[in-house]
N, C-alpha and C. Protein backbone atom coordinates (compact mmCIF):
# COMPACT_ATOMS: atom_id res chain seq x y z
N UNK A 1 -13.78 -0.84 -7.84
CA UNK A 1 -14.71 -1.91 -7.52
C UNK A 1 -14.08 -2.87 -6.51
N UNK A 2 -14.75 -3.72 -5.95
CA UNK A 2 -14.57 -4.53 -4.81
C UNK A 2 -15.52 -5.82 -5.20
N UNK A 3 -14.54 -7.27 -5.01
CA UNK A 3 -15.42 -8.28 -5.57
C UNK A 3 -14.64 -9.05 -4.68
N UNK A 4 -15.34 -10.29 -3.99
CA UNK A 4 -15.22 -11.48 -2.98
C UNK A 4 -15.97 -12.43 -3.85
N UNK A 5 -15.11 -13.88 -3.47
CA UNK A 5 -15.53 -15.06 -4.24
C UNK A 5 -16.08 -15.41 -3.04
N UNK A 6 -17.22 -16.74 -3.70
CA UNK A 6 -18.49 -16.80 -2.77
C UNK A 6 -18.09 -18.36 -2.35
N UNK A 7 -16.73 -18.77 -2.37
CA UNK A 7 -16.26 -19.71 -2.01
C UNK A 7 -14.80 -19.64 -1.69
N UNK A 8 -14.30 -20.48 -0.91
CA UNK A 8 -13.10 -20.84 -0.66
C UNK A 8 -11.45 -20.56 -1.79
N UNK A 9 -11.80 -21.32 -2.76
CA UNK A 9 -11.49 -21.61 -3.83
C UNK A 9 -11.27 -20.75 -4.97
N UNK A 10 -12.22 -19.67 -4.90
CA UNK A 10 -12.33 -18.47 -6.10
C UNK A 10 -12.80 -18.70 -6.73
N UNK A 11 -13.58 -19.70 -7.31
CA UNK A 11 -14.27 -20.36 -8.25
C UNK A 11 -15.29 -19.46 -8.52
N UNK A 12 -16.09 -19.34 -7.73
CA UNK A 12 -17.45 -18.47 -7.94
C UNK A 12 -17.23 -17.24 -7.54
N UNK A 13 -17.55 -16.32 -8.08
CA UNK A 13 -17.61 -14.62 -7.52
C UNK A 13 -18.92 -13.79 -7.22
N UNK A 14 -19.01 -12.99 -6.19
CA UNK A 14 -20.19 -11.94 -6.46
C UNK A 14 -20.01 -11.06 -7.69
N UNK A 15 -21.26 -9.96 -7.52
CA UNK A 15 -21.01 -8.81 -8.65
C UNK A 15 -20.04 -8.07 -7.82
N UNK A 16 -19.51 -7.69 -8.74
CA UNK A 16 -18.68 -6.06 -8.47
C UNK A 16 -19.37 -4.92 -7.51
N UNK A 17 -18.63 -4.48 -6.27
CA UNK A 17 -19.13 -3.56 -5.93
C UNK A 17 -18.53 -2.19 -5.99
N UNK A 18 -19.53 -1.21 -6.58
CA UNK A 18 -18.29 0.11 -6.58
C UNK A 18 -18.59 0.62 -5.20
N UNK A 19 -17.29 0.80 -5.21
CA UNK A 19 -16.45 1.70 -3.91
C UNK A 19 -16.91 3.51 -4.12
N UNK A 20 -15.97 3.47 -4.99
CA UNK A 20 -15.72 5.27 -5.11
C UNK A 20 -16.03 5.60 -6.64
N UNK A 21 -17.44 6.52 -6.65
CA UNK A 21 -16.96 6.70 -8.37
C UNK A 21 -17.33 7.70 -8.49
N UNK A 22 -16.26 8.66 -7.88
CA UNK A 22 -16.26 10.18 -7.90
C UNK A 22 -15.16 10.46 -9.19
N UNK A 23 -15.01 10.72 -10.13
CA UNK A 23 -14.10 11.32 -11.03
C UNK A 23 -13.27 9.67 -11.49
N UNK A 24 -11.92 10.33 -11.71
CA UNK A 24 -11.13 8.72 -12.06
C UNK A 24 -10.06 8.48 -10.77
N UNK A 25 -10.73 7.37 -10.21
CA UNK A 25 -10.39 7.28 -8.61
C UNK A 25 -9.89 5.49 -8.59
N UNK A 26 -9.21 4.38 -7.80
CA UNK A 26 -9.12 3.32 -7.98
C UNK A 26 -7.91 3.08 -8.68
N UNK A 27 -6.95 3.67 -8.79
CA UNK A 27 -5.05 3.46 -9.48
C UNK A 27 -4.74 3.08 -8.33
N UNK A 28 -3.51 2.38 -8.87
CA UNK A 28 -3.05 1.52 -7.51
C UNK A 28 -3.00 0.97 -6.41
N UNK A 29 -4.21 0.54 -6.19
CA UNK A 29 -4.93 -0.35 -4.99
C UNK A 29 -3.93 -1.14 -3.88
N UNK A 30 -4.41 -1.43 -2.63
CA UNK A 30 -4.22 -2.48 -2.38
C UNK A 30 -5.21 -2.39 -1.49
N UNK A 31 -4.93 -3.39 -0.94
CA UNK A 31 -6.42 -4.51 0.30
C UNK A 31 -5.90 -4.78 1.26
N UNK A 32 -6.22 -4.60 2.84
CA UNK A 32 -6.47 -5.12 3.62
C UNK A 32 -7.77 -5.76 4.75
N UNK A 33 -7.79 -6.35 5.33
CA UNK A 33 -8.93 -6.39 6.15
C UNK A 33 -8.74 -5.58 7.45
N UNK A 34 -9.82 -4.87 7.27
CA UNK A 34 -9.75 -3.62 8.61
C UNK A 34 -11.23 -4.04 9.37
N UNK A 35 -11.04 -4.58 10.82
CA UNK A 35 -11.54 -4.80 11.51
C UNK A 35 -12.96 -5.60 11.15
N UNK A 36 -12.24 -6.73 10.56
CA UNK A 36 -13.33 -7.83 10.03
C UNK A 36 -14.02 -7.27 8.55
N UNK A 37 -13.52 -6.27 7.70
CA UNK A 37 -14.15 -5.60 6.91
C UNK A 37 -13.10 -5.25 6.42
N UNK A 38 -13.31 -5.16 4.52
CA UNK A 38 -12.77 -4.71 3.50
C UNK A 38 -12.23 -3.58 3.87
N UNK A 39 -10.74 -3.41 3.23
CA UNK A 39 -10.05 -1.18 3.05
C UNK A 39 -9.33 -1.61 2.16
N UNK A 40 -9.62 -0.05 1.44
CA UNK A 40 -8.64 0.03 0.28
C UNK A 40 -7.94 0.95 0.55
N UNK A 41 -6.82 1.43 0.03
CA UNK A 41 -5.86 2.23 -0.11
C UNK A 41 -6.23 2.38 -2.09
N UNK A 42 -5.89 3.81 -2.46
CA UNK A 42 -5.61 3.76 -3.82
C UNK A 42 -5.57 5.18 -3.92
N UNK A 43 -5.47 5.58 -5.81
CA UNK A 43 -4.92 6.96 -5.59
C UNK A 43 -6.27 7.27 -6.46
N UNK A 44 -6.31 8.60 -6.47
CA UNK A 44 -7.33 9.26 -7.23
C UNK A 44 -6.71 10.28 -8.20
N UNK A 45 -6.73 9.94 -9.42
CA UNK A 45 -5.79 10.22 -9.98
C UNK A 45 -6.56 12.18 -10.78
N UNK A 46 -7.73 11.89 -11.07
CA UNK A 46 -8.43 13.66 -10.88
C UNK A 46 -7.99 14.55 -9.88
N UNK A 47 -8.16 14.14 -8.66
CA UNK A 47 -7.16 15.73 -7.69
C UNK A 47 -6.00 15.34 -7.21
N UNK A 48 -5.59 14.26 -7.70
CA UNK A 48 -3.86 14.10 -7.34
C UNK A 48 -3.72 13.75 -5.74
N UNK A 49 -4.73 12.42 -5.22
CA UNK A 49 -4.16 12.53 -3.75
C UNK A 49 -4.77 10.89 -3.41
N UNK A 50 -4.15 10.60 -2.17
CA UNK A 50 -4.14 9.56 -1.71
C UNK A 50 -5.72 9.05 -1.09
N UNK A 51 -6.30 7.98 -1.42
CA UNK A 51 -7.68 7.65 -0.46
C UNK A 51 -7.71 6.14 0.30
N UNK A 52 -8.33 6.47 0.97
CA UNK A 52 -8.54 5.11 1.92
C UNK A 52 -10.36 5.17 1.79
N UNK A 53 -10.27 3.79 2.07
CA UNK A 53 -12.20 3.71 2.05
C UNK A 53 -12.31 1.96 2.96
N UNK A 54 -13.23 1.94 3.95
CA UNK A 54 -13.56 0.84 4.15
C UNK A 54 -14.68 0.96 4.47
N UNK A 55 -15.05 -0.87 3.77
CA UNK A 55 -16.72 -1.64 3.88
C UNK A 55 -16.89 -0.92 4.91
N UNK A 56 -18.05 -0.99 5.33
CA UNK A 56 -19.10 -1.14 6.76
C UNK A 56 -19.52 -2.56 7.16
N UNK A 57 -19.59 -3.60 6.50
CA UNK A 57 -20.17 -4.81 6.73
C UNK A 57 -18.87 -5.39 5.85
N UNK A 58 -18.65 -6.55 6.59
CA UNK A 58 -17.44 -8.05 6.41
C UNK A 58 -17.65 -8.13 4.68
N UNK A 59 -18.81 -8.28 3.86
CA UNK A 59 -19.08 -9.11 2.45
C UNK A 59 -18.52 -7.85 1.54
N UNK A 60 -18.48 -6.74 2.19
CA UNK A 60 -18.11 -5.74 1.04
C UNK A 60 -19.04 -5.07 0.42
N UNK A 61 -20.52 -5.56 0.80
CA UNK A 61 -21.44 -4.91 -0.21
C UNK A 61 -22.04 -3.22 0.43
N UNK A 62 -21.29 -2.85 1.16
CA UNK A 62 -22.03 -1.36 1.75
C UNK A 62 -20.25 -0.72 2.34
N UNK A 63 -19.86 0.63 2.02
CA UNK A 63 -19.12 1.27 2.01
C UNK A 63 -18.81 2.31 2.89
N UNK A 64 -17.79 2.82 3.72
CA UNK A 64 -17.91 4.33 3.93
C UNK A 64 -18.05 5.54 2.98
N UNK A 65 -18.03 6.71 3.18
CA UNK A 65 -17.23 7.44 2.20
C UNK A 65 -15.92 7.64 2.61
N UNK A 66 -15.40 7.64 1.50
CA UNK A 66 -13.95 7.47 1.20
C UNK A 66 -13.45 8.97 2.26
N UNK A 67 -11.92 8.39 2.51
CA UNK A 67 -11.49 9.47 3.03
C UNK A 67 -10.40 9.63 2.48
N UNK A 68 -10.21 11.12 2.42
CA UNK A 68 -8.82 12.04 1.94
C UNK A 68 -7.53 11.35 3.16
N UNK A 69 -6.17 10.71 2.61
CA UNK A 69 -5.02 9.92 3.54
C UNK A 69 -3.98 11.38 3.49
N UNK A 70 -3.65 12.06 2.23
CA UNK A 70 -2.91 12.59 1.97
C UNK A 70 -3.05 13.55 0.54
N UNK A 71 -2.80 15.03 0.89
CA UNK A 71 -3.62 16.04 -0.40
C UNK A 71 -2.43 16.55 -1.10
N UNK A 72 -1.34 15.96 -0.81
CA UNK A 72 0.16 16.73 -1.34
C UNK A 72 -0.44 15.89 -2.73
N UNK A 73 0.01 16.47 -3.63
CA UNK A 73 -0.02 17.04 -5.27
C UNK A 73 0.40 15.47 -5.38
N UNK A 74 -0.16 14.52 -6.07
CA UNK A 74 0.55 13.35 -6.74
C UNK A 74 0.70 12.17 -5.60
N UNK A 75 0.56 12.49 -4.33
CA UNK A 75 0.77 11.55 -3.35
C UNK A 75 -0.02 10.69 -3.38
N UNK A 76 0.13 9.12 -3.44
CA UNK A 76 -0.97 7.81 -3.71
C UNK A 76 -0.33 6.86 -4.55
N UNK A 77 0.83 7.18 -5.20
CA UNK A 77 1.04 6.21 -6.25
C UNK A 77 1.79 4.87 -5.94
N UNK A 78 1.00 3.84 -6.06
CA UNK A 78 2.34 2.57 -5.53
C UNK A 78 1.52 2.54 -3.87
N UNK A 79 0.18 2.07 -3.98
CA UNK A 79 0.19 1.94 -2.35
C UNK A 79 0.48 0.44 -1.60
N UNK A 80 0.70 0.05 -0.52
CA UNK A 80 1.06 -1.08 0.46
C UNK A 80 0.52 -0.71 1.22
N UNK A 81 -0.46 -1.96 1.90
CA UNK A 81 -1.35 -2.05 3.09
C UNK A 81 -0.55 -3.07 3.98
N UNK A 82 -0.28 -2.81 5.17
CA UNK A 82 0.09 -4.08 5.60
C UNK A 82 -0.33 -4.21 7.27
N UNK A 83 -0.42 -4.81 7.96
CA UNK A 83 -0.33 -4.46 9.74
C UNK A 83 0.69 -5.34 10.49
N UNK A 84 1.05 -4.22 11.43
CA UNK A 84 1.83 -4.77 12.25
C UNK A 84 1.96 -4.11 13.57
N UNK A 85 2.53 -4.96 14.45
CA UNK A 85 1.86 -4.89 15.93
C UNK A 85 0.52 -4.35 16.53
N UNK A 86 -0.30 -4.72 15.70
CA UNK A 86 -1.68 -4.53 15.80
C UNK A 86 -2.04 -2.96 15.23
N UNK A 87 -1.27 -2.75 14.24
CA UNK A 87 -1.58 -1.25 13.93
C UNK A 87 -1.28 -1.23 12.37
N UNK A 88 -2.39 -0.51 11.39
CA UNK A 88 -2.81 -0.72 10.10
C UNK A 88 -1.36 0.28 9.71
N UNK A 89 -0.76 -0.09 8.62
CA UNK A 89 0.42 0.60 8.16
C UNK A 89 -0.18 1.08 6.66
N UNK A 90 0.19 2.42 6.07
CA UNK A 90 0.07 2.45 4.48
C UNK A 90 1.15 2.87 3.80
N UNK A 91 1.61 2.30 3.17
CA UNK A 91 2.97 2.80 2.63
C UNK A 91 2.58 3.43 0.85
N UNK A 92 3.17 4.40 0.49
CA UNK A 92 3.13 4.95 -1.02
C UNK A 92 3.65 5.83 -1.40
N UNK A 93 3.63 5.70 -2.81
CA UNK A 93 5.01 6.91 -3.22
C UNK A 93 4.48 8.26 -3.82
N UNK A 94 5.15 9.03 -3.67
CA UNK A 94 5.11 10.32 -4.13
C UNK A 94 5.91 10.74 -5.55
N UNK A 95 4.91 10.81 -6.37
CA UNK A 95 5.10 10.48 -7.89
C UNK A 95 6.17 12.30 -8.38
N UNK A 96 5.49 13.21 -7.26
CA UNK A 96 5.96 14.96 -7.90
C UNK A 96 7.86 14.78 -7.38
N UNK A 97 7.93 14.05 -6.15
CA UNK A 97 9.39 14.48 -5.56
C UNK A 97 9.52 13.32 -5.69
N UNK A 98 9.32 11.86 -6.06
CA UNK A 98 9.95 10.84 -6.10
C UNK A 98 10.48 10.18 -4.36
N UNK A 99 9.45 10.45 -3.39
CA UNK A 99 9.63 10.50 -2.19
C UNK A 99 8.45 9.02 -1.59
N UNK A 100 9.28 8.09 -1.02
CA UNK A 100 8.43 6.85 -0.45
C UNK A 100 7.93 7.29 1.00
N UNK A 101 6.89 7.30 1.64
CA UNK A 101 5.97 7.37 2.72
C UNK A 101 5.81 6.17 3.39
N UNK A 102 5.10 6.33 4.71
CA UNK A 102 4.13 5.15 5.36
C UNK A 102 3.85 6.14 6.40
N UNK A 103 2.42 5.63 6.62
CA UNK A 103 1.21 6.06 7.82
C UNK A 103 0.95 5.25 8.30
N UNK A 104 0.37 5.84 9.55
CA UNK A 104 -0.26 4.75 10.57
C UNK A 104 -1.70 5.22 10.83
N UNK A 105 -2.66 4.15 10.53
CA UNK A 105 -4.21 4.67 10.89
C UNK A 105 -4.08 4.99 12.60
N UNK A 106 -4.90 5.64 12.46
CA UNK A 106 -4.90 6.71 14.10
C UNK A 106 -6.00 5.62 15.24
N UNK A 107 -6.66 4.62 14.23
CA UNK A 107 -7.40 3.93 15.08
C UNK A 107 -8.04 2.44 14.68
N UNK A 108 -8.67 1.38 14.88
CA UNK A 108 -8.90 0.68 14.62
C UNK A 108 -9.61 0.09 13.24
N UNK A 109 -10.69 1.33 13.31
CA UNK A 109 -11.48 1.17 12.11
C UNK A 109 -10.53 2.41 10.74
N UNK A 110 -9.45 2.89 10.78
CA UNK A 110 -8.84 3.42 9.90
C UNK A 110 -9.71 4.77 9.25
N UNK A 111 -10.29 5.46 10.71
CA UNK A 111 -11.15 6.71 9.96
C UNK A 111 -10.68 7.81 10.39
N UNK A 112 -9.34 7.70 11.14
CA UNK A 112 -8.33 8.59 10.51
C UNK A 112 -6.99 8.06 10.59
N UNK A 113 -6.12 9.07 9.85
CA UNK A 113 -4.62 8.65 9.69
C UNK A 113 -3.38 9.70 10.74
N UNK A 114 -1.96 9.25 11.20
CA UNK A 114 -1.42 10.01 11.94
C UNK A 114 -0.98 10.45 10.54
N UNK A 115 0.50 11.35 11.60
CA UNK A 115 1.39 12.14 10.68
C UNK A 115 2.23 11.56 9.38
N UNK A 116 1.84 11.47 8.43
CA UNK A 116 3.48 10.72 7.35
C UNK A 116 4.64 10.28 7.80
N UNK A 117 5.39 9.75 7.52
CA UNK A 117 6.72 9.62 7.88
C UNK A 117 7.46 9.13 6.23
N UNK A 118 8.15 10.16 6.18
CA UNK A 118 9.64 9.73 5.57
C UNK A 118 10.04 8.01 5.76
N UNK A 119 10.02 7.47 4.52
CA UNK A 119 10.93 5.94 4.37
C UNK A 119 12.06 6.63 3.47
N UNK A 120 12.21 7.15 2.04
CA UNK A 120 13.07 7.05 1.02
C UNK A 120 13.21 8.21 0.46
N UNK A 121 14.22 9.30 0.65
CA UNK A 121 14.17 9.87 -0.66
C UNK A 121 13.90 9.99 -1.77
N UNK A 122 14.15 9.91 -2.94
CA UNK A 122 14.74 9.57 -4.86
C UNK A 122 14.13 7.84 -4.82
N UNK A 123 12.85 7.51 -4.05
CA UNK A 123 12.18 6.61 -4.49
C UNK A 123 11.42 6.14 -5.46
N UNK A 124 11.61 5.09 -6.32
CA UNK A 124 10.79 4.67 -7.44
C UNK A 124 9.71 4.13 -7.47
N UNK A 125 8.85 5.18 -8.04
CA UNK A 125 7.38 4.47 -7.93
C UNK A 125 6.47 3.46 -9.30
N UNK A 126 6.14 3.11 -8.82
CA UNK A 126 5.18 2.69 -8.10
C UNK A 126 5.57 1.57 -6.98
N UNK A 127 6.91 1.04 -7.05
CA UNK A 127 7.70 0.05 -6.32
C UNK A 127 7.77 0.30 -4.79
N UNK A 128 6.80 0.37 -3.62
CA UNK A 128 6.67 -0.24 -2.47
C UNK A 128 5.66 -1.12 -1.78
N UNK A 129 6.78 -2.05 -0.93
CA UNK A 129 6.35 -3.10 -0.75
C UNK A 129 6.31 -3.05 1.19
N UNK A 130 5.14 -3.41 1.78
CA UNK A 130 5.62 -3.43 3.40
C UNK A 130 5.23 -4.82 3.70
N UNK A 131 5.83 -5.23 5.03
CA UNK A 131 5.59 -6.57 5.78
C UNK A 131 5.59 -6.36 7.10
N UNK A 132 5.14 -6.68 7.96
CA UNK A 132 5.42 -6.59 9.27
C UNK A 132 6.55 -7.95 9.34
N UNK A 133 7.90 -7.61 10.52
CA UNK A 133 8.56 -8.45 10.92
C UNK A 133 8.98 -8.48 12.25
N UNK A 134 8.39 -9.39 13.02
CA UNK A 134 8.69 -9.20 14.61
C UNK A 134 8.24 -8.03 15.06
N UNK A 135 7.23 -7.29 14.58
CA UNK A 135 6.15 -6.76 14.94
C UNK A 135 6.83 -5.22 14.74
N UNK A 136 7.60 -5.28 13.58
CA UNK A 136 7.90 -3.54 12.98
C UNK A 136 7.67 -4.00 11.45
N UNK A 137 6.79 -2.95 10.83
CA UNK A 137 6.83 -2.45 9.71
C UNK A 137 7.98 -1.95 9.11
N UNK A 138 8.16 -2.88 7.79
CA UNK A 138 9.24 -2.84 7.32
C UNK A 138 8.79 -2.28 5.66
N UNK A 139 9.55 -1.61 5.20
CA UNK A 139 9.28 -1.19 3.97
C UNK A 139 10.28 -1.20 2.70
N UNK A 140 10.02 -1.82 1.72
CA UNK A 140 11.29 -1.93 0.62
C UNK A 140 10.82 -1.36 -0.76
N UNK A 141 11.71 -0.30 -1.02
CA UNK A 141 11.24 0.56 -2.26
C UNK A 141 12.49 0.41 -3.14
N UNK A 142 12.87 0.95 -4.60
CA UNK A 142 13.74 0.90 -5.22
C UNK A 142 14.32 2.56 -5.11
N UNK A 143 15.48 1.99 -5.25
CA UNK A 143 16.25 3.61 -5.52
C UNK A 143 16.03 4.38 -6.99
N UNK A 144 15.96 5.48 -7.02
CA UNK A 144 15.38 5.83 -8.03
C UNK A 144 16.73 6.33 -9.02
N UNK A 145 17.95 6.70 -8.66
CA UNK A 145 18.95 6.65 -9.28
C UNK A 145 19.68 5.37 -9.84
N UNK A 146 19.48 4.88 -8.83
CA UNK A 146 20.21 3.45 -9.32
C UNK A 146 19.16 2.47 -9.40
N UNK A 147 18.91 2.48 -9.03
CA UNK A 147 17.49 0.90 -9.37
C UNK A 147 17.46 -0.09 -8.29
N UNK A 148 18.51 0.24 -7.33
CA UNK A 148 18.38 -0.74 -6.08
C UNK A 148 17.48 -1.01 -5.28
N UNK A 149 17.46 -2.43 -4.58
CA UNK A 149 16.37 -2.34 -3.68
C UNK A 149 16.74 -1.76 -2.11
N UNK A 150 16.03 -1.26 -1.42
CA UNK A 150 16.01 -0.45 -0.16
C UNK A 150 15.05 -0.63 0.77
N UNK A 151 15.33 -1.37 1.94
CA UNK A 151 15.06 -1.73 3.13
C UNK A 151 15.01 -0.92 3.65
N UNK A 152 13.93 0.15 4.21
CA UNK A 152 13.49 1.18 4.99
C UNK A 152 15.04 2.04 4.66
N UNK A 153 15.50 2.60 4.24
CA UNK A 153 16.27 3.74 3.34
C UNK A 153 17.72 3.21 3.23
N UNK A 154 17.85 1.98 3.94
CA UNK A 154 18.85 1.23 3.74
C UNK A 154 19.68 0.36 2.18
N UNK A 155 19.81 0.51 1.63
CA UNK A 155 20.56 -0.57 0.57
C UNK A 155 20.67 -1.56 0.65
N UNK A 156 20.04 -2.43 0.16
CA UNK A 156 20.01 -3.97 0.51
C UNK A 156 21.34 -4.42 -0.87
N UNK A 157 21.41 -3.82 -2.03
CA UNK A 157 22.63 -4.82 -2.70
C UNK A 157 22.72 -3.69 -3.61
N UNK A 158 24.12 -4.11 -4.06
CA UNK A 158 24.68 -3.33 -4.98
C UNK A 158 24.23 -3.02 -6.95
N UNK A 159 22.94 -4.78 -6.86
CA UNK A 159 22.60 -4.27 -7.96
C UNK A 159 21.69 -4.00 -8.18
N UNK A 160 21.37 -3.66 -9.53
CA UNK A 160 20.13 -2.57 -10.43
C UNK A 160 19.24 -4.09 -10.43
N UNK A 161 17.86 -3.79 -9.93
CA UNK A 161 16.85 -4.50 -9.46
C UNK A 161 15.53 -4.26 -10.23
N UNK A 162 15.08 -5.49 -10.66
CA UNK A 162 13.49 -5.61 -11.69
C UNK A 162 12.48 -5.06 -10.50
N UNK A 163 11.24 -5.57 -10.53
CA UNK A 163 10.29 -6.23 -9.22
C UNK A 163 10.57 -6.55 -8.42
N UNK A 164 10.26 -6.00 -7.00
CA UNK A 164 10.87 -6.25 -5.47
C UNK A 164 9.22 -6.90 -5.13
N UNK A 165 10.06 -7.45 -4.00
CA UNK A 165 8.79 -7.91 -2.87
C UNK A 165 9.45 -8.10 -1.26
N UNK A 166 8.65 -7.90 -0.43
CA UNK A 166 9.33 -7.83 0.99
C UNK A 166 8.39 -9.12 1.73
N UNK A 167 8.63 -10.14 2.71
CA UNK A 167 7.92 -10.61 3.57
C UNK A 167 8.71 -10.73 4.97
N UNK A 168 8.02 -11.35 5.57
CA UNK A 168 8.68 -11.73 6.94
C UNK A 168 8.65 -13.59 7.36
N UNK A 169 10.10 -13.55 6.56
CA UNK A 169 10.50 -15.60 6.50
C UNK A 169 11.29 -15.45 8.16
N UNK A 170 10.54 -16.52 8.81
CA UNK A 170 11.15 -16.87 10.17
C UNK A 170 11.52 -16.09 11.01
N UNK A 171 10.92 -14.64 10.93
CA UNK A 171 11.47 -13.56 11.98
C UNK A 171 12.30 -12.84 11.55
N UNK A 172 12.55 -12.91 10.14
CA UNK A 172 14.08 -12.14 9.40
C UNK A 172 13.31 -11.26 8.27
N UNK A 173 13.99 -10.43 7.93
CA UNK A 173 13.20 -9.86 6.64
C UNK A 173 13.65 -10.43 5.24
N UNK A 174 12.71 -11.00 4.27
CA UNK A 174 13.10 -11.69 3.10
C UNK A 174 12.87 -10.36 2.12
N UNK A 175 13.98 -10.75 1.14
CA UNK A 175 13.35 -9.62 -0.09
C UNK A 175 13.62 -10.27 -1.47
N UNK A 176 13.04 -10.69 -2.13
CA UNK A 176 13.12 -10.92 -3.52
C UNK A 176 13.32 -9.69 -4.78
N UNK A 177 13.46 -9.97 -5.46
CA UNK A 177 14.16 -9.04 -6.55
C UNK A 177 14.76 -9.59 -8.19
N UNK A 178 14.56 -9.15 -8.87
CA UNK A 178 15.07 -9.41 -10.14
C UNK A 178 16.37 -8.93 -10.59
N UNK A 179 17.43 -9.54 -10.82
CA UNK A 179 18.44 -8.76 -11.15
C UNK A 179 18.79 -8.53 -12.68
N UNK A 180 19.09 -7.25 -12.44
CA UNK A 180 18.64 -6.62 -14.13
C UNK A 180 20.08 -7.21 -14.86
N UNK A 181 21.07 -7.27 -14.20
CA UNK A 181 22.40 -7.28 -14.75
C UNK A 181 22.83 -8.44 -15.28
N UNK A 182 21.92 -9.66 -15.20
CA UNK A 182 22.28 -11.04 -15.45
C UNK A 182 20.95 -11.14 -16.97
């Protein structure tokens, strides 16, 4: 479902609009605005694969049909929407090989996607997070052996890490994290 407050504030809400209600579809969401109009990213958890869907109209109340992002077995879990340098990013994990992703929509309105790309090996899902910083997509997932957090396949610290989050503070990449060891 898809719901916009009818104010500033959040105070008031519309009804619920369903998106997709083909089988059990809508696990792990996220949102962006794609070209003045609602997209989701989420997984469909009946054929095991990744979907994207966006509004047709700004309020959310009228839909595309959803499109197939990715059909590998389990791929969708843990998705991140983010844009950067004017280009829609999706980042998500691969629940069968424990493998972190990101795509790039092929076009404005996100009605199709390029090739995958490799972020992480032995990545932990549902844990990715993207930001654009100085106009590259940046992506931070946990290691799946150790629990660390990982800056596009990099190691950001030596310890075993709760909840990550990535942004872009002052042109630098910020990452928050829980440390399990304290």
């Amino acid at each position: 479902y898809y719901v916009t407050a009818t104010d500033a504030q959040g105070s008031d809400w519309e009804s619920p609009v369903l998106v997709d209600a083909v089988n059990d579809v809508g696990l792990h969401p996220s949102l962006a605005e794609v070209a003045g109009s609602p997209g989701i990213a989420y997984y469909d958890e009946t054929n095991k694969q990744l979907m994207f869907c966006r509004a047709l109209v700004a309020d959310g109340t009228s839909w595309a049909s959803p499109l197939i992002v990715d059909t590998d077995t389990w791929c969708g879990r843990g998705t991140a929407l983010t844009w950067s340098d004017g280009e829609l990013w999706l980042g998500y994990c691969d629940w069968d090989d424990s493998r972190a992703w990101r795509i790039r929509a092929g076009n404005a309105l996100a009605s199709y996607w390029t090739d995958r790309q490799l972020i992480r090996q032995k990545a932990e899902w549902p844990h990715i997070h993207m930001a654009d910083v100085n106009g590259r997509v940046e992506a931070l997932t946990k290691d799946l052996l150790n629990g660390r957090p990982v800056c596009n396949g990099d190691a950001y610290t030596q310890q075993t890490a709760g909840p990550v989050a990535i942004a872009d503070i002052d042109g630098q990449v910020g990452i928050v994290f829980q440390d399990y060891a304290t």
